[in-house]
C-alpha atoms as a PDB file:
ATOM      1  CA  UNK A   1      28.672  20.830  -6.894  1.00  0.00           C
ATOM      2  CA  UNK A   2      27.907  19.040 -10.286  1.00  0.00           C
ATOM      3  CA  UNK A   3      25.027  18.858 -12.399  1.00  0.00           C
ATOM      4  CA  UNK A   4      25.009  14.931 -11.449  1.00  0.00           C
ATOM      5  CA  UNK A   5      25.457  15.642  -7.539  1.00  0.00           C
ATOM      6  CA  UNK A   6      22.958  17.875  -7.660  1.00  0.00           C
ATOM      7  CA  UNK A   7      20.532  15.433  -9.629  1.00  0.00           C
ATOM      8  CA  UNK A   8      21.883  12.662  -6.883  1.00  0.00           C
ATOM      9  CA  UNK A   9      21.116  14.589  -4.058  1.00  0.00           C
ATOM     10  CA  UNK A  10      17.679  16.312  -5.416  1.00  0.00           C
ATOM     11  CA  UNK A  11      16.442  13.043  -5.605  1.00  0.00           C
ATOM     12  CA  UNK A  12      17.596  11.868  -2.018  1.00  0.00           C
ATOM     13  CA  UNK A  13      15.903  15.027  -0.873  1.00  0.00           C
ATOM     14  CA  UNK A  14      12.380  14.143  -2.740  1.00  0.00           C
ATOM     15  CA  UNK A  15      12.279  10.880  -1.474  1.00  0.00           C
ATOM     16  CA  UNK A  16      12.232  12.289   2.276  1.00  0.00           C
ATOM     17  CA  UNK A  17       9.869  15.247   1.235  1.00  0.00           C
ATOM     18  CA  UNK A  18       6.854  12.813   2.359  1.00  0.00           C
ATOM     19  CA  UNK A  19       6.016  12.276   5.868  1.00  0.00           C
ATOM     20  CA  UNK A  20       5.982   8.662   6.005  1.00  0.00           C
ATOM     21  CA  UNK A  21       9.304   8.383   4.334  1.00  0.00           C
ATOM     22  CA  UNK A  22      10.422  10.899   6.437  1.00  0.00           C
ATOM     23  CA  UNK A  23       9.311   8.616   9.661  1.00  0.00           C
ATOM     24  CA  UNK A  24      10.356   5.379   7.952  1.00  0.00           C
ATOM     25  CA  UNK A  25      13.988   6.453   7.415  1.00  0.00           C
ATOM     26  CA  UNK A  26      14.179   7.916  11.219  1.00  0.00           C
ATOM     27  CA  UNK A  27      12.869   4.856  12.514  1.00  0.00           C
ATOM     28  CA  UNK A  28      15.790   2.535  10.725  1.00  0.00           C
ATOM     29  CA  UNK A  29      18.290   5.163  11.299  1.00  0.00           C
ATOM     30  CA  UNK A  30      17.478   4.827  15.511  1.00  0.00           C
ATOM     31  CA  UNK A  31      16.477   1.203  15.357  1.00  0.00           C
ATOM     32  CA  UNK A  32      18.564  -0.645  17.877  1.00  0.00           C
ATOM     33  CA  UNK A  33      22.192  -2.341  15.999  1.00  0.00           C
ATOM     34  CA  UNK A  34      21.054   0.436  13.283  1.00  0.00           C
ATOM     35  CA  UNK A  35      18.649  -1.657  11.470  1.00  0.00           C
ATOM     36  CA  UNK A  36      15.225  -2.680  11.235  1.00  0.00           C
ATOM     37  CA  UNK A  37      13.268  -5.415  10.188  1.00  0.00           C
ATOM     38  CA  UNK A  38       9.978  -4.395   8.342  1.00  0.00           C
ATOM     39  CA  UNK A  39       7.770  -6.155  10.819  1.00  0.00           C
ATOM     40  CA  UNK A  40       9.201  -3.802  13.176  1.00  0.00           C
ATOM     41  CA  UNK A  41       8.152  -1.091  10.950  1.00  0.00           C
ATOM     42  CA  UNK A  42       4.525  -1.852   9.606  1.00  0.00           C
ATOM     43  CA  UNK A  43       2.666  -1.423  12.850  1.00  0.00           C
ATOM     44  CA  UNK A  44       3.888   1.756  13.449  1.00  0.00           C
ATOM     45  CA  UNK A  45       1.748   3.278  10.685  1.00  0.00           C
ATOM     46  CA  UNK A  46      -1.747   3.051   9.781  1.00  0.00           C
ATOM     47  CA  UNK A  47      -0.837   1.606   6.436  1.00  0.00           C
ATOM     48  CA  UNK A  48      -1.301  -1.205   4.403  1.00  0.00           C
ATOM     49  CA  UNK A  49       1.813  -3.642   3.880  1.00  0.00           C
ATOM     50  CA  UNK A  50       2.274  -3.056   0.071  1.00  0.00           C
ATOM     51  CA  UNK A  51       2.027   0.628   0.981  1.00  0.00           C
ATOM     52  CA  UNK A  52       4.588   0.306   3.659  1.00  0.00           C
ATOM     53  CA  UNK A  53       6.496  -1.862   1.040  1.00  0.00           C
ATOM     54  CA  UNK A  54       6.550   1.321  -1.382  1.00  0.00           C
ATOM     55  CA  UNK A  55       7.622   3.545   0.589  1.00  0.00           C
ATOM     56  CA  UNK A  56      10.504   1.712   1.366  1.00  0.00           C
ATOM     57  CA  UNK A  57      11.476   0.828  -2.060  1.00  0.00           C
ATOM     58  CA  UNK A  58      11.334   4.542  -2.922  1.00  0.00           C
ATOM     59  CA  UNK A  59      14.155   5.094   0.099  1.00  0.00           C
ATOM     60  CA  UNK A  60      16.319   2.424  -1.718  1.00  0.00           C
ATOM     61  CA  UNK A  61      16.122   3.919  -5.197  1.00  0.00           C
ATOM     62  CA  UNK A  62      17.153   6.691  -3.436  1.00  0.00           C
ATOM     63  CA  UNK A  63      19.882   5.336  -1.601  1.00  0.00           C
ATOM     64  CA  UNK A  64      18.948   6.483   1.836  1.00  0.00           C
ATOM     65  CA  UNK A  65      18.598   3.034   2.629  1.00  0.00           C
ATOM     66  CA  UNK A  66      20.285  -0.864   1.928  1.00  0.00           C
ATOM     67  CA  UNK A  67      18.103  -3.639   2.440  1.00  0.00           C
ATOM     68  CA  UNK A  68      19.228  -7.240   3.434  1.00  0.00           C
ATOM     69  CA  UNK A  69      17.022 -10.136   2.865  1.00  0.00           C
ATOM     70  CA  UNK A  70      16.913 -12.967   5.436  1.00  0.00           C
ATOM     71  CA  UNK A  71      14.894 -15.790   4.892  1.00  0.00           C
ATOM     72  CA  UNK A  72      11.394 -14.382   5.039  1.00  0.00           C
ATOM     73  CA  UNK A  73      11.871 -10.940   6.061  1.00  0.00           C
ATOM     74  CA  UNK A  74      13.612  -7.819   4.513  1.00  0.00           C
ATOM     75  CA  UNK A  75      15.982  -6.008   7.114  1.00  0.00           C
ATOM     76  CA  UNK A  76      16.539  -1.669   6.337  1.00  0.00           C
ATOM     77  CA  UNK A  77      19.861   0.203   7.654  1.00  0.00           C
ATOM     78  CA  UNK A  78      20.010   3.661   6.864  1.00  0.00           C
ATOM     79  CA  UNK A  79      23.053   4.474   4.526  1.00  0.00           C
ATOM     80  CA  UNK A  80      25.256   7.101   6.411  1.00  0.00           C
ATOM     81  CA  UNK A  81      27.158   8.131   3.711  1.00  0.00           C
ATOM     82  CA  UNK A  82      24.476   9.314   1.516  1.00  0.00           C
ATOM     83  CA  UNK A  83      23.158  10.915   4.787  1.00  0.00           C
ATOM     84  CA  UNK A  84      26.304  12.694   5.232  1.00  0.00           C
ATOM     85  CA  UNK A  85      26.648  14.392   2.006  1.00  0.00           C
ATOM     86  CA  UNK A  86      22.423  15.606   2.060  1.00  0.00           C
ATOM     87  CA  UNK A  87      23.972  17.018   5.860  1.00  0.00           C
ATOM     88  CA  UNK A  88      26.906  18.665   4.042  1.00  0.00           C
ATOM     89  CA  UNK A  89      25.034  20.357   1.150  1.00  0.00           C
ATOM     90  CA  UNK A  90      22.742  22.439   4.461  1.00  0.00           C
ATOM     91  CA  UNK A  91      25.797  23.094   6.519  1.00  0.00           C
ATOM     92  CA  UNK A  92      26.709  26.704   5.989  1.00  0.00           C
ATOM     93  CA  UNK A  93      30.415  27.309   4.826  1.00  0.00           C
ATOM     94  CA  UNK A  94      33.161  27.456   7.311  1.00  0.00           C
ATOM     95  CA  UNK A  95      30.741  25.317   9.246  1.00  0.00           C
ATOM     96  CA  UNK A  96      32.720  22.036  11.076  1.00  0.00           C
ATOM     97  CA  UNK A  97      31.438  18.736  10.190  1.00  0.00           C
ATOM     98  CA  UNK A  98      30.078  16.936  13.018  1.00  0.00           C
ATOM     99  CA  UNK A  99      30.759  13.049  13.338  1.00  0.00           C
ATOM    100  CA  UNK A 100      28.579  10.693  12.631  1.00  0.00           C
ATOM    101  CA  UNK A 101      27.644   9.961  16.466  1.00  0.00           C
ATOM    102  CA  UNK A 102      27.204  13.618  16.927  1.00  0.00           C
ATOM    103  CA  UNK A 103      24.744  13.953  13.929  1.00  0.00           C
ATOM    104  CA  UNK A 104      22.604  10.869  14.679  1.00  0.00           C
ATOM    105  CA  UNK A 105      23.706   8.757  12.134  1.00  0.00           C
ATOM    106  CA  UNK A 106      24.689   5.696  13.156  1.00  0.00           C
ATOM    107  CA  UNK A 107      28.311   4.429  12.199  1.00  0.00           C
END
């Protein structure tokens, strides 16, 4: 692994060392059609909007997530090739790579 993949990927991991991030991401990832709307996200948490709205921007910087806007609200599907690779760096060696389905990641 490179410096760079290894600056990529340590960044990936920070951004799902909190909790809520943590929740977020597994939220969008099992979200029905493998998106999410953030209405359907902000009453799960005892947040505020803006903070919800954070936390979610920090997932896109890190490119654990895409986000499409559609008229007044922001839709969130998990990126599963960024997931992939973060799945690949903890797999021991000589380990077979699951598929997507298998792993929870939704194609």
């Amino acid at each position: 692994m490179s410096q760079e993949q290894a600056t990529e990927l340590a960044q990936a991991f920070k951004a799902l060392a909190d909790p809520v991030r943590l929740r977020l991401l597994s939220l969008i990832a099992s979200h029905a059609g493998g998106e999410a709307c953030v209405c359907d996200l902000t009453g799960t948490f005892d947040l505020t909007g803006p903070t919800i709205s954070h936390h979610l921007k920090v997932l896109r910087e890190a490119g654990l997530v895409t986000s499409e806007r559609r008229a007044t609200w922001v839709y969130y599907r998990a990126a599963p090739d960024v997931l992939a690779r973060l799945s690949a760096v903890l797999r021991p060696a000589g380990t077979p790579a699951e598929s997507s389905a298998e792993a929870g990641v939704p194609a």
